[in-house]
PDB file of N, CA and C in Angstrom:
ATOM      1  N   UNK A   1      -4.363  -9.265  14.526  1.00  0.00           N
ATOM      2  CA  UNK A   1      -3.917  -7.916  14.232  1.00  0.00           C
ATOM      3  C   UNK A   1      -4.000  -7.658  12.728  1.00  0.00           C
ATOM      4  N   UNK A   2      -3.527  -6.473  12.104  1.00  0.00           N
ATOM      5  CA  UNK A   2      -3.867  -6.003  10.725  1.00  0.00           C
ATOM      6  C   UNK A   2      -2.749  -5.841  10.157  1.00  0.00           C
ATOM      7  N   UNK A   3      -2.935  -6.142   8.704  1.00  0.00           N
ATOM      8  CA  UNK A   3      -1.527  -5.962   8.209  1.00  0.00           C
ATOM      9  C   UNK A   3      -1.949  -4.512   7.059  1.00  0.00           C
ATOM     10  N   UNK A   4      -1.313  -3.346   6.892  1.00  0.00           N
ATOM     11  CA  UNK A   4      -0.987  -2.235   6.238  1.00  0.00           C
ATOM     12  C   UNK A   4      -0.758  -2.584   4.783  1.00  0.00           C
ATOM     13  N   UNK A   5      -1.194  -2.299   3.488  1.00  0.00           N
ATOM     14  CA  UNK A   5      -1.140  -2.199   2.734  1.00  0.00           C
ATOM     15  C   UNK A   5      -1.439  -0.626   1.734  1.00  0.00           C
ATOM     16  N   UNK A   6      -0.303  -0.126   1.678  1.00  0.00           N
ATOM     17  CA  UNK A   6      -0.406   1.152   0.900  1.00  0.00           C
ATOM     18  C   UNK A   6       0.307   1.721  -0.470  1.00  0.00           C
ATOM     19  N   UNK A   7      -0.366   2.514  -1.054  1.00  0.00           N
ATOM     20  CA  UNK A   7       0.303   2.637  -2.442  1.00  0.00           C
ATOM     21  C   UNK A   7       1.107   4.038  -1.738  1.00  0.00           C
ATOM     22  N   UNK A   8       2.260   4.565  -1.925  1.00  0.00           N
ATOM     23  CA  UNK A   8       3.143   5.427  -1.562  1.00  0.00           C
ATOM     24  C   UNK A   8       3.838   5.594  -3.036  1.00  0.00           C
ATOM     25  N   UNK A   9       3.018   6.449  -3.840  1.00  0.00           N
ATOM     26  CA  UNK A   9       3.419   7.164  -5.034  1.00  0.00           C
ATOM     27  C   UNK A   9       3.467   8.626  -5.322  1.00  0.00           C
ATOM     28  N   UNK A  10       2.339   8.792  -6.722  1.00  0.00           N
ATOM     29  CA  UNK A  10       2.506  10.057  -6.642  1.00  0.00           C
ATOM     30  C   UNK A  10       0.878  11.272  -6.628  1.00  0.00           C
ATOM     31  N   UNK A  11       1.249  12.106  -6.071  1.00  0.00           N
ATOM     32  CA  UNK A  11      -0.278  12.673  -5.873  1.00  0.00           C
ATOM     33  C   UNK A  11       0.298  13.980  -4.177  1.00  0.00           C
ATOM     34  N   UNK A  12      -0.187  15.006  -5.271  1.00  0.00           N
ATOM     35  CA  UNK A  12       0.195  16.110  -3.919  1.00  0.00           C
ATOM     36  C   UNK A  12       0.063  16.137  -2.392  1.00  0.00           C
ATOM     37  N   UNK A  13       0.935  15.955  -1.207  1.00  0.00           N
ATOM     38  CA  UNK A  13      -0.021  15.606  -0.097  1.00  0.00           C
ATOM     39  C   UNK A  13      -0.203  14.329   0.405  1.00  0.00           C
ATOM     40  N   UNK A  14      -0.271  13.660  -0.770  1.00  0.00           N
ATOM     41  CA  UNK A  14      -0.449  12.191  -0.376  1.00  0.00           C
ATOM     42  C   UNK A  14       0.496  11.239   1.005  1.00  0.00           C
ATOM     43  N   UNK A  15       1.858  11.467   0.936  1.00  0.00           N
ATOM     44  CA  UNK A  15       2.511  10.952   1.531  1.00  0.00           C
ATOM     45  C   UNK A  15       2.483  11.032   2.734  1.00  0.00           C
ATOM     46  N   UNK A  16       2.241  12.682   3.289  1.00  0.00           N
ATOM     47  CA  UNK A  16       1.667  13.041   4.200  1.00  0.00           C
ATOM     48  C   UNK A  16       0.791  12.121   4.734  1.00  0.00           C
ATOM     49  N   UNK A  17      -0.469  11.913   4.496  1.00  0.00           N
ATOM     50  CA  UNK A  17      -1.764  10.890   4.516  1.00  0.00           C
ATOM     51  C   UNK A  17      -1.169   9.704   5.066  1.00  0.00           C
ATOM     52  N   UNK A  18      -0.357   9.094   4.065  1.00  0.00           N
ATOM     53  CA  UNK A  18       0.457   7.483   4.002  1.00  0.00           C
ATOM     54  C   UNK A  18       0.789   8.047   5.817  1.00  0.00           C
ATOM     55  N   UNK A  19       1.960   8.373   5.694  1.00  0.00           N
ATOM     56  CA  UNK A  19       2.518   8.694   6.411  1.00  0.00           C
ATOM     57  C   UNK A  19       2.152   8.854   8.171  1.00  0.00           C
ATOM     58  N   UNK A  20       0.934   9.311   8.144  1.00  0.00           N
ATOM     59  CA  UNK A  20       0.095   9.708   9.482  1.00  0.00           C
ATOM     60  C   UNK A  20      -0.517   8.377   9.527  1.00  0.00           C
ATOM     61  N   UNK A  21      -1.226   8.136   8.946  1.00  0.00           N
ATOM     62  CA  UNK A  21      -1.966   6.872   8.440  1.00  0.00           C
ATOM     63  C   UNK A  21      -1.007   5.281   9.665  1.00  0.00           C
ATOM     64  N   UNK A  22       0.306   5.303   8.953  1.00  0.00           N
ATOM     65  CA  UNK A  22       1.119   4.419   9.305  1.00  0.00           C
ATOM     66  C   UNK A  22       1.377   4.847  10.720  1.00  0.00           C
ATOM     67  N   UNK A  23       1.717   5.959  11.062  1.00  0.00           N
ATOM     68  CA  UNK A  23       2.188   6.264  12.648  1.00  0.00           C
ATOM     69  C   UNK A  23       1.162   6.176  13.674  1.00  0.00           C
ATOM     70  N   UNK A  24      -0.290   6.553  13.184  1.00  0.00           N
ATOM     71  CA  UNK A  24      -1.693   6.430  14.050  1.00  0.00           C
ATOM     72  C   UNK A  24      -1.747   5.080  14.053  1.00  0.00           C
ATOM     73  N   UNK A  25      -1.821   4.036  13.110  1.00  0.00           N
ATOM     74  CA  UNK A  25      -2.254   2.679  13.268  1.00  0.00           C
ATOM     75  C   UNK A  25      -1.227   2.211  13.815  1.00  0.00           C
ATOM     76  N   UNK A  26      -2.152   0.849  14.558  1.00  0.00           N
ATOM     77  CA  UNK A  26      -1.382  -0.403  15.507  1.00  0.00           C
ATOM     78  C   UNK A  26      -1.325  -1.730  14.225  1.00  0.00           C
ATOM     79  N   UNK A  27      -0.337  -1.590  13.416  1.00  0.00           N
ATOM     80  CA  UNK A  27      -0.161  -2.111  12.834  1.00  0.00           C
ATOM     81  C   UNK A  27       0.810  -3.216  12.717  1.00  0.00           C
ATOM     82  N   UNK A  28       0.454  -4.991  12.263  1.00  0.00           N
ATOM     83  CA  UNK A  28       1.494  -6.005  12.630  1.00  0.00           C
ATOM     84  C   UNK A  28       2.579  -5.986  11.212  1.00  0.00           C
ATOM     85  N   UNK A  29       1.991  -5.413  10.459  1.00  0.00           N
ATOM     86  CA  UNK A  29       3.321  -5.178   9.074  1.00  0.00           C
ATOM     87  C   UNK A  29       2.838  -4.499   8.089  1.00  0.00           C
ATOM     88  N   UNK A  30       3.519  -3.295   7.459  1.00  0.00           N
ATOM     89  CA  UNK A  30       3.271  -1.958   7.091  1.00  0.00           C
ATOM     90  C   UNK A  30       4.116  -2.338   5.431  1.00  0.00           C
ATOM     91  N   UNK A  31       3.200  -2.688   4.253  1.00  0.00           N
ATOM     92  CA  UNK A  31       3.689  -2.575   3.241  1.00  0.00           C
ATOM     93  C   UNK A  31       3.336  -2.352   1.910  1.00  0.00           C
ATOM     94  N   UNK A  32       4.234  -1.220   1.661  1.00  0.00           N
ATOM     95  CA  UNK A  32       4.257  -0.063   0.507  1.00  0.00           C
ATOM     96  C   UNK A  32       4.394  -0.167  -0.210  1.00  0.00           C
ATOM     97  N   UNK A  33       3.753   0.085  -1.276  1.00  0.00           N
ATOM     98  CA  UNK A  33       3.825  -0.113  -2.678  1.00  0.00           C
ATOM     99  C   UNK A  33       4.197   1.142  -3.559  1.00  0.00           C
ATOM    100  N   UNK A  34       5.766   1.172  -4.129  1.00  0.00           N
ATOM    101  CA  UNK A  34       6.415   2.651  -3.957  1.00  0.00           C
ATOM    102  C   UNK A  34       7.056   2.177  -5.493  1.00  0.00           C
ATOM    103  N   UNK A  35       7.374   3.325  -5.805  1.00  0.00           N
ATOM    104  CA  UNK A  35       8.808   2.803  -7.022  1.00  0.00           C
ATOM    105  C   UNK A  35      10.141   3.703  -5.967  1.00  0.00           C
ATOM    106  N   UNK A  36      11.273   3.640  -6.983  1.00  0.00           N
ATOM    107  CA  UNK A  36      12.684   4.080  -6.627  1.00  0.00           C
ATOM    108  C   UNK A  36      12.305   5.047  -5.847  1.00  0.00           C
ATOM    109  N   UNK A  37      12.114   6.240  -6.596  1.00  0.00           N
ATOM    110  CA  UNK A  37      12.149   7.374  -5.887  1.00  0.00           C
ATOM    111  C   UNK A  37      11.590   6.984  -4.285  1.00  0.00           C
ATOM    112  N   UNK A  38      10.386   6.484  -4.071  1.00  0.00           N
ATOM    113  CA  UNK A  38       9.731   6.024  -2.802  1.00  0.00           C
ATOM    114  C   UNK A  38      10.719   5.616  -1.694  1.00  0.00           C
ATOM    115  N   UNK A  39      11.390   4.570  -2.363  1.00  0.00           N
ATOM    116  CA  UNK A  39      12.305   3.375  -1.720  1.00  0.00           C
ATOM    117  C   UNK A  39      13.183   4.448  -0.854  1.00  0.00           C
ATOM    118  N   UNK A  40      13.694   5.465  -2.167  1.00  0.00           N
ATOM    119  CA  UNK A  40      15.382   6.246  -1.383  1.00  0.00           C
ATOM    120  C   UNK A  40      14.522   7.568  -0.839  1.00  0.00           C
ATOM    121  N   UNK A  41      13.466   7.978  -0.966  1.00  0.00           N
ATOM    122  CA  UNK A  41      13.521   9.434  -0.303  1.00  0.00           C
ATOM    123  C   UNK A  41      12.245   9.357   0.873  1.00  0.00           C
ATOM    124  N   UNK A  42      11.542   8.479   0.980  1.00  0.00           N
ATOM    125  CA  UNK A  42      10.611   7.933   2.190  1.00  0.00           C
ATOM    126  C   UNK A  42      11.184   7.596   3.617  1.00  0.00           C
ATOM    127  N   UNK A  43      10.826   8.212   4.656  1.00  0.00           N
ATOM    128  CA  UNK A  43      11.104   7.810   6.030  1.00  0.00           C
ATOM    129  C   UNK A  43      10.386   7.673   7.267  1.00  0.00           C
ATOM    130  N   UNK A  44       9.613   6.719   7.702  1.00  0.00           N
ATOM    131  CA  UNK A  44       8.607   6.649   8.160  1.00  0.00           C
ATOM    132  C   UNK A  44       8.805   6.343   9.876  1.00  0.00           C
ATOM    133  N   UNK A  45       8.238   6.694  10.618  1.00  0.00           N
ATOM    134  CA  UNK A  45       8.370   6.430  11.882  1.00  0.00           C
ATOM    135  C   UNK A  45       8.303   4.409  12.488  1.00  0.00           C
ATOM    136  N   UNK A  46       7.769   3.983  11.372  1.00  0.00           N
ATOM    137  CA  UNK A  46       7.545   2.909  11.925  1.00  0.00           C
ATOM    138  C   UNK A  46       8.534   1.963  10.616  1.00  0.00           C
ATOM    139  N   UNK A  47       8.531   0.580  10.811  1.00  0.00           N
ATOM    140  CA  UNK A  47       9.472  -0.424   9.756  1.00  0.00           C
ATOM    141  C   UNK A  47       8.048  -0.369   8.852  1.00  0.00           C
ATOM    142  N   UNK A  48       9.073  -0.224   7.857  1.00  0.00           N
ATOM    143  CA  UNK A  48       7.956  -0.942   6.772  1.00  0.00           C
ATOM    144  C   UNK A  48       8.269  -1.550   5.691  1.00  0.00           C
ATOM    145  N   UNK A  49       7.837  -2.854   4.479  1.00  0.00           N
ATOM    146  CA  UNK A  49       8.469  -3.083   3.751  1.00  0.00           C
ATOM    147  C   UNK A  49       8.373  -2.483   2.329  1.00  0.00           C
ATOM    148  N   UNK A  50       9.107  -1.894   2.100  1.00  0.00           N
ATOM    149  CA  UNK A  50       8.960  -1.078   0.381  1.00  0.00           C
ATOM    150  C   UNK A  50       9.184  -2.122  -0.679  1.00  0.00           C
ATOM    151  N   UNK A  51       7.724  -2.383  -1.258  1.00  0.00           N
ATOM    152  CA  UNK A  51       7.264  -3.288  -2.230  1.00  0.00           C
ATOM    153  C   UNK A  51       8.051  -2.257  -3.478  1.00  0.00           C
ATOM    154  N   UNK A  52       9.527  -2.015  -4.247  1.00  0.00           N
ATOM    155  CA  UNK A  52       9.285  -1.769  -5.070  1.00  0.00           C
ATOM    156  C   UNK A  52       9.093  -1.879  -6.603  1.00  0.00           C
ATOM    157  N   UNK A  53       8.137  -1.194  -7.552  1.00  0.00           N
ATOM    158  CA  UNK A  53       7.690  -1.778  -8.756  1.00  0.00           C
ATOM    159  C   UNK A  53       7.916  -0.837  -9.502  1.00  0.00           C
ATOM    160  N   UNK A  54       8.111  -1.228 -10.959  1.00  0.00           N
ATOM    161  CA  UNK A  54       8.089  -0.126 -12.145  1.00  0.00           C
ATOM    162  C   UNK A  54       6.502   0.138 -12.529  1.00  0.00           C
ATOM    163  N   UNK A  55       6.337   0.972 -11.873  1.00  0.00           N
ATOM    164  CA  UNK A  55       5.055   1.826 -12.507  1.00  0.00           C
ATOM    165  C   UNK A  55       4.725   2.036 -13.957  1.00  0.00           C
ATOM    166  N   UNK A  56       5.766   1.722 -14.400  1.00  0.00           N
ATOM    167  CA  UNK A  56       5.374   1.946 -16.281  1.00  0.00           C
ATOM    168  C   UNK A  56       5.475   0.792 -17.102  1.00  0.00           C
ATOM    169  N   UNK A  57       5.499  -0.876 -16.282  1.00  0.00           N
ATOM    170  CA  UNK A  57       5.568  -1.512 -16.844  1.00  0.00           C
ATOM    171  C   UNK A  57       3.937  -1.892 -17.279  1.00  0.00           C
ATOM    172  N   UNK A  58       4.083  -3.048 -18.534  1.00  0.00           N
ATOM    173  CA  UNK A  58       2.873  -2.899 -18.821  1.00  0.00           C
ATOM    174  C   UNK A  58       1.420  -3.871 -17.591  1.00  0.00           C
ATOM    175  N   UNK A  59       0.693  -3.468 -17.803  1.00  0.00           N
ATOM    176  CA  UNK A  59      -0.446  -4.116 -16.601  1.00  0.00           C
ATOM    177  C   UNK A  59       0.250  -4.823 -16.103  1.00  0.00           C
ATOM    178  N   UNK A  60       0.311  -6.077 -16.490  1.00  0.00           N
ATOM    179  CA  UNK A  60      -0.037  -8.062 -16.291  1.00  0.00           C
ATOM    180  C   UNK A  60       1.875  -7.537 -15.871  1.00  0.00           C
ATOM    181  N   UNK A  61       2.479  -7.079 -15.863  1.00  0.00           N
ATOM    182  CA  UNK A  61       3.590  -7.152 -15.441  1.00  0.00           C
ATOM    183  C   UNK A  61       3.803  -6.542 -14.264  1.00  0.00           C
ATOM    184  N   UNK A  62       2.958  -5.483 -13.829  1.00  0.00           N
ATOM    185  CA  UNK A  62       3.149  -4.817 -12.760  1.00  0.00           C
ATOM    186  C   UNK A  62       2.147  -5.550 -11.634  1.00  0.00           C
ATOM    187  N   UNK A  63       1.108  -6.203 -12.493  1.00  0.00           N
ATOM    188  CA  UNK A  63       0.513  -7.036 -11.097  1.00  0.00           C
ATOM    189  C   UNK A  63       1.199  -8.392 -10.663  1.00  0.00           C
ATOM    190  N   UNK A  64       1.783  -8.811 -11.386  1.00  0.00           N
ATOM    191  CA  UNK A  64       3.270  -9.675 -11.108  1.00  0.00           C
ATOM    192  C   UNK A  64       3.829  -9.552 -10.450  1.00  0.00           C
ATOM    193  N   UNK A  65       4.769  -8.164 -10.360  1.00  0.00           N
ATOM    194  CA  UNK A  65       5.182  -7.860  -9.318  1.00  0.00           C
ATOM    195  C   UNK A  65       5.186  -6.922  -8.356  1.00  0.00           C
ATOM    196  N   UNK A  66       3.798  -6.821  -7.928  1.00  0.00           N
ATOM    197  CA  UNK A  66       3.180  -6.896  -6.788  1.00  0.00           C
ATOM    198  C   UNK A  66       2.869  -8.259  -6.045  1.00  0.00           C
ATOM    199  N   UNK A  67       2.454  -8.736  -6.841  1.00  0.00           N
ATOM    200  CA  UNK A  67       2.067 -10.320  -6.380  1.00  0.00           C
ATOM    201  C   UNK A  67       3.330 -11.175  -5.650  1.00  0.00           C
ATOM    202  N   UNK A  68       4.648 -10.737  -6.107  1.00  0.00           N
ATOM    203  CA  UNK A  68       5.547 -11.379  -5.917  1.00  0.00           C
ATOM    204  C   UNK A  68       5.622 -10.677  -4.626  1.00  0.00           C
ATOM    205  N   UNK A  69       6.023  -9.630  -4.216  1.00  0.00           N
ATOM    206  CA  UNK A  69       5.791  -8.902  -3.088  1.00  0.00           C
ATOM    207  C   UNK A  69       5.294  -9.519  -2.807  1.00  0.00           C
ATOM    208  N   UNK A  70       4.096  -9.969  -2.147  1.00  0.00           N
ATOM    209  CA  UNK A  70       2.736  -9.744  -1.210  1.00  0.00           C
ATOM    210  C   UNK A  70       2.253 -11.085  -1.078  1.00  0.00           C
ATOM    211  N   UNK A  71       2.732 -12.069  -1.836  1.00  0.00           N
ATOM    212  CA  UNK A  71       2.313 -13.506  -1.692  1.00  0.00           C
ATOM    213  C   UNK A  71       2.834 -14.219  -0.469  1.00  0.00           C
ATOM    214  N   UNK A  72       2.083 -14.846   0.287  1.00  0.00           N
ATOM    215  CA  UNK A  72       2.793 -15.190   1.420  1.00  0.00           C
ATOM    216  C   UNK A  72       2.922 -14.432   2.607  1.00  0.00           C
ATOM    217  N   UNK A  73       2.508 -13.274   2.892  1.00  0.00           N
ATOM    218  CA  UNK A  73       3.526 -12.570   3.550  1.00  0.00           C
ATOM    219  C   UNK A  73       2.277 -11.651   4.272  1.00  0.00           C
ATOM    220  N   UNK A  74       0.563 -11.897   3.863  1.00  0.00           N
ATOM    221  CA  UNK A  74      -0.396 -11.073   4.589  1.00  0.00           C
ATOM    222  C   UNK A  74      -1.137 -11.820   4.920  1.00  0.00           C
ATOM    223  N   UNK A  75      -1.926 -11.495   6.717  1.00  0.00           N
ATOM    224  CA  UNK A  75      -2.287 -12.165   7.216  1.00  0.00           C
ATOM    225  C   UNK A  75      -3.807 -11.963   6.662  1.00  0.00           C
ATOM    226  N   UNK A  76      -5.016 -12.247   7.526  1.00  0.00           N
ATOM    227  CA  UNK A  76      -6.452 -12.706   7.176  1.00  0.00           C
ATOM    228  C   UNK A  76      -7.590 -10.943   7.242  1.00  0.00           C
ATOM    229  N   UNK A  77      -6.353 -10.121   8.011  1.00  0.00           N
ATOM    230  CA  UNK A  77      -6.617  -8.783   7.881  1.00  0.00           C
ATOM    231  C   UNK A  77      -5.961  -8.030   7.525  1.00  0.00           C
ATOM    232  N   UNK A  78      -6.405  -7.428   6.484  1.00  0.00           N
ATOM    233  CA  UNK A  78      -5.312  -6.314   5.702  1.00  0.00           C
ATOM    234  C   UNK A  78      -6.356  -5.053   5.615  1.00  0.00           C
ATOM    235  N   UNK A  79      -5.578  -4.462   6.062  1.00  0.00           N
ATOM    236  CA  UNK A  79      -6.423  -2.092   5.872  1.00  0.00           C
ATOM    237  C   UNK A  79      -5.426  -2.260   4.421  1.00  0.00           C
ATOM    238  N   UNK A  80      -5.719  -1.660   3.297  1.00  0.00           N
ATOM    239  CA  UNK A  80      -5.771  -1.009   2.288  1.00  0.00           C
ATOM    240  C   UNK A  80      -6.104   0.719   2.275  1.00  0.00           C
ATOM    241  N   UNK A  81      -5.117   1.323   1.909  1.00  0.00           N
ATOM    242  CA  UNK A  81      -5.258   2.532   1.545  1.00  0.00           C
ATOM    243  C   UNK A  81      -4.349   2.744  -0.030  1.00  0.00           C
ATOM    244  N   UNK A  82      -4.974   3.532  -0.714  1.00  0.00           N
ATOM    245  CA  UNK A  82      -4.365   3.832  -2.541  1.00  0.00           C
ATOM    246  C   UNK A  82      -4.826   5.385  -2.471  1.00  0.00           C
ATOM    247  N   UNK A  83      -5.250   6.094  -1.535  1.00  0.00           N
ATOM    248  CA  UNK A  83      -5.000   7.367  -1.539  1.00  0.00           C
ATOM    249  C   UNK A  83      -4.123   7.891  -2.072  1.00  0.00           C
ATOM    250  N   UNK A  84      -2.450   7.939  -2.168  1.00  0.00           N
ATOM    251  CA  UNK A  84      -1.365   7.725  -3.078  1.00  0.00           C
ATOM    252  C   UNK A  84      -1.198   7.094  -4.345  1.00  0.00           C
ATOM    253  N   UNK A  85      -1.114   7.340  -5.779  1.00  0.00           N
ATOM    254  CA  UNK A  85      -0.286   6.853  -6.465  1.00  0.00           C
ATOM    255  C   UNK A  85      -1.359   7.111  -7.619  1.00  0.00           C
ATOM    256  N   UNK A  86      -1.293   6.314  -8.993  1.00  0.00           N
ATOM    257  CA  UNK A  86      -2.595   6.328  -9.951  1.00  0.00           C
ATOM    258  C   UNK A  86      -3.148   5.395 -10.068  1.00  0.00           C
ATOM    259  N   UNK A  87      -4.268   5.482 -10.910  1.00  0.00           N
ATOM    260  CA  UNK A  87      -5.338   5.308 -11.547  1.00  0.00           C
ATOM    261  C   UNK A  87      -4.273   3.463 -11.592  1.00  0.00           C
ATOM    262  N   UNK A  88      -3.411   3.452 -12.445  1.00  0.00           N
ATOM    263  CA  UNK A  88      -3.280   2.126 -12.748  1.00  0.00           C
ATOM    264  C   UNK A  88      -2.130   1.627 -11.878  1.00  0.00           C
ATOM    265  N   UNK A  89      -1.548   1.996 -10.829  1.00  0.00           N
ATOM    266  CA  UNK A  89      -1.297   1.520  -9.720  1.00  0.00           C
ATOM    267  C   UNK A  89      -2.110   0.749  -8.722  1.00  0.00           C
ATOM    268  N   UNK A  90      -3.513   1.517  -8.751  1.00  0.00           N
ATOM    269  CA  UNK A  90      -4.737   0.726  -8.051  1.00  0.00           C
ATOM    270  C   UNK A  90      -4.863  -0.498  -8.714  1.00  0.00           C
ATOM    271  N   UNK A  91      -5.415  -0.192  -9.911  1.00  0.00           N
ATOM    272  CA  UNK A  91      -5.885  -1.150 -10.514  1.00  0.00           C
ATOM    273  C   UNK A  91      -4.870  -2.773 -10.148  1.00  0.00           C
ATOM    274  N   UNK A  92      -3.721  -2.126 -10.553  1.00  0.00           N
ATOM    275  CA  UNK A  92      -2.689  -3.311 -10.254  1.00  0.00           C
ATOM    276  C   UNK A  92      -3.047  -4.193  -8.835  1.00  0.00           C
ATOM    277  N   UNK A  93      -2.641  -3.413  -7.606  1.00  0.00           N
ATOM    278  CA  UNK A  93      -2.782  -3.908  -6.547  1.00  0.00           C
ATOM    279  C   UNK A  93      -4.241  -4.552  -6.555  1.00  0.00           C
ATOM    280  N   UNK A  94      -5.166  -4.267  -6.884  1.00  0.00           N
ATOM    281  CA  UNK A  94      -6.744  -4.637  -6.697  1.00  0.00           C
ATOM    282  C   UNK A  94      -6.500  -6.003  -6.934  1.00  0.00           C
ATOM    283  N   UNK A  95      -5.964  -5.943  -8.420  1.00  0.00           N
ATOM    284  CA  UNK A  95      -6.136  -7.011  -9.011  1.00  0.00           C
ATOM    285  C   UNK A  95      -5.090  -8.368  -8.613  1.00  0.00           C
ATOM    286  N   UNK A  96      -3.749  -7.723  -8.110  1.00  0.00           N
ATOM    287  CA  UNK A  96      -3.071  -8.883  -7.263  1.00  0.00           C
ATOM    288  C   UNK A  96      -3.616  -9.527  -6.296  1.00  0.00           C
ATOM    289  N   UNK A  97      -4.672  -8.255  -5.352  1.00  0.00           N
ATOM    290  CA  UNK A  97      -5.164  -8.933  -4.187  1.00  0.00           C
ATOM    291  C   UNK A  97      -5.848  -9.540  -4.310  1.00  0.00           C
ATOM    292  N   UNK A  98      -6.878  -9.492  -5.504  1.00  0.00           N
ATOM    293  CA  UNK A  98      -7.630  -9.999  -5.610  1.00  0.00           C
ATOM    294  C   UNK A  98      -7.200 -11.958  -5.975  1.00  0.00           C
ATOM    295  N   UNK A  99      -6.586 -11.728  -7.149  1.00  0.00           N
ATOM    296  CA  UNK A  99      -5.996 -12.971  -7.359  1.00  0.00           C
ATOM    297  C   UNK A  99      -5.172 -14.064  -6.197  1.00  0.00           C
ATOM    298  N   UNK A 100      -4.510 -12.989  -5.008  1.00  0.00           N
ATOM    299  CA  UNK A 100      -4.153 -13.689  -4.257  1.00  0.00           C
ATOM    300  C   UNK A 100      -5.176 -14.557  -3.239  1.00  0.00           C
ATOM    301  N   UNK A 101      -6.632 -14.023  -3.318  1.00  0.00           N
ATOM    302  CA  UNK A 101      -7.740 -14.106  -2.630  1.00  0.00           C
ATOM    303  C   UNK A 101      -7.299 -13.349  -1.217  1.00  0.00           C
ATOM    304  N   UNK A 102      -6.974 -12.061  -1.046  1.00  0.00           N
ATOM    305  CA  UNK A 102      -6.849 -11.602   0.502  1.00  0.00           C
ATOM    306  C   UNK A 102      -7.584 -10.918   0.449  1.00  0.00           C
ATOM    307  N   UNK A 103      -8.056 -11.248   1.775  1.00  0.00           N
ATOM    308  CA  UNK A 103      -9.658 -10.239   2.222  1.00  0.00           C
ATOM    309  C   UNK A 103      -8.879  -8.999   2.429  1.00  0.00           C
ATOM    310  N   UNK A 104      -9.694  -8.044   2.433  1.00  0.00           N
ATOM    311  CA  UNK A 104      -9.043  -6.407   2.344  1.00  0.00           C
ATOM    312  C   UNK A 104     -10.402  -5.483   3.207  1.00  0.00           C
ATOM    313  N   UNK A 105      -9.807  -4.209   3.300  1.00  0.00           N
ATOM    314  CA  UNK A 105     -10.860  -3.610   3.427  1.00  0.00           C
ATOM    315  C   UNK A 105     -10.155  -2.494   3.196  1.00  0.00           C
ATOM    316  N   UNK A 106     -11.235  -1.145   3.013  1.00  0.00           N
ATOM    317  CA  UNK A 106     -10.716  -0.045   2.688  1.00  0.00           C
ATOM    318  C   UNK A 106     -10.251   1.137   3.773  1.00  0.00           C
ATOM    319  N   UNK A 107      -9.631   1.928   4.319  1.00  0.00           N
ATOM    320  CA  UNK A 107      -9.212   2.652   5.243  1.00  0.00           C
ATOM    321  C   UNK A 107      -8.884   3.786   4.805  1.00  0.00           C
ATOM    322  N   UNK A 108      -8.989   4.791   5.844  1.00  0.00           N
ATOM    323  CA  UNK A 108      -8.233   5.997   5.613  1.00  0.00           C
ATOM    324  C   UNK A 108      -8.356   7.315   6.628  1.00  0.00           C
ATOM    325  N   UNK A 109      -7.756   8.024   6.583  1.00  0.00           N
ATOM    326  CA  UNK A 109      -7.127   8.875   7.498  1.00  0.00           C
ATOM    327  C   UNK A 109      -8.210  10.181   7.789  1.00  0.00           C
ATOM    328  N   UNK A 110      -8.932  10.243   8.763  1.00  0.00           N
ATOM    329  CA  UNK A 110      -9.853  10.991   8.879  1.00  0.00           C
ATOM    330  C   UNK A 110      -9.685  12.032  10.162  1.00  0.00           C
ATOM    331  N   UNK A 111     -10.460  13.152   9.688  1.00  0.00           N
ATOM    332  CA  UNK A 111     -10.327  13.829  11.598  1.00  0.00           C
ATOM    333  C   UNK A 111     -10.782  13.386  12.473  1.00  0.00           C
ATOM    334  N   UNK A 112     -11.284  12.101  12.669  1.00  0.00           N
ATOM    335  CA  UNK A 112     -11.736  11.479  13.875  1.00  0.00           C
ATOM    336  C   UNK A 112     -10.620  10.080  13.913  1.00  0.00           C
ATOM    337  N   UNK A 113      -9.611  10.161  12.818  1.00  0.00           N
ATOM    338  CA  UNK A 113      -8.613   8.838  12.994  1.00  0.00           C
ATOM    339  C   UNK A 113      -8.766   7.984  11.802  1.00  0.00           C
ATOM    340  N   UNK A 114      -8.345   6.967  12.219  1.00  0.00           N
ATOM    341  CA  UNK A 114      -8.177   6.135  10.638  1.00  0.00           C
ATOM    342  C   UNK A 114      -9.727   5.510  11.419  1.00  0.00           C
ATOM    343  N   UNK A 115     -10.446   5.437   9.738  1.00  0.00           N
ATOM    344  CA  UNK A 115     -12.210   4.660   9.578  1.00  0.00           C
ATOM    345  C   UNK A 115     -11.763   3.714   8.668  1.00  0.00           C
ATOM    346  N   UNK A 116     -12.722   2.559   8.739  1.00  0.00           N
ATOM    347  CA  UNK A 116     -12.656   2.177   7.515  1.00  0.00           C
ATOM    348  C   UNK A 116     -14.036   2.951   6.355  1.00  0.00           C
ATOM    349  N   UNK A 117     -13.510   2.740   5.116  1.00  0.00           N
ATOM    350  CA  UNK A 117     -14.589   3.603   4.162  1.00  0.00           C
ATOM    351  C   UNK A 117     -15.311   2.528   3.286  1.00  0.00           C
TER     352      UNK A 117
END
């Protein structure tokens, strides 16, 4: 089965996306990569775990902790979606996953359902 990996930040609409995204997929663990605000005002139909991080810390600190999140804890399939959040939120996660070596792939929410892209 697949494990969910999503950035749930900031970007008009976006959450929406996250949001459908998570309720359409058959997903074995759903986890978000959010700050505060995310954590307390997000409510999703399904469990999920809210990875949260300070977005304004500098790089090498925020892929830290992501990493700390996410180590251990994803299986050999992970959907990736960053439709949500910025420019150096991606970057972060890329670069945790990358370091963690987890295979990924890219996904997202289409009128024919979630594709991968």
């Amino acid at each position: 089965m697949t494990d969910l990996v999503a950035v749930l930040s900031t970007g008009k609409g976006t959450w929406g996306h996250v949001s459908r995204l998570i309720a359409e997929g058959d997903w074995d663990n759903i986890f978000l990569i959010t700050n505060e605000f995310g954590r307390e005002n997000y409510s999703g139909e399904k469990d999920a775990t809210m990875c949260v991080v300070n977005s304004r810390a500098p790089m090498d600190e925020l892929i830290a902790e992501i990493k700390e999140h996410l180590k251990g804890k994803l299986g050999d399939d992970v959907a990736l979606n960053i439709i949500s959040g910025s420019g150096k939120e991606h970057m972060a996660l890329l670069s945790a996953l990358i370091s963690l070596e987890v295979p990924f792939r890219m996904v997202a929410l289409t009128t024919e359902g979630i594709k991968e892209i």
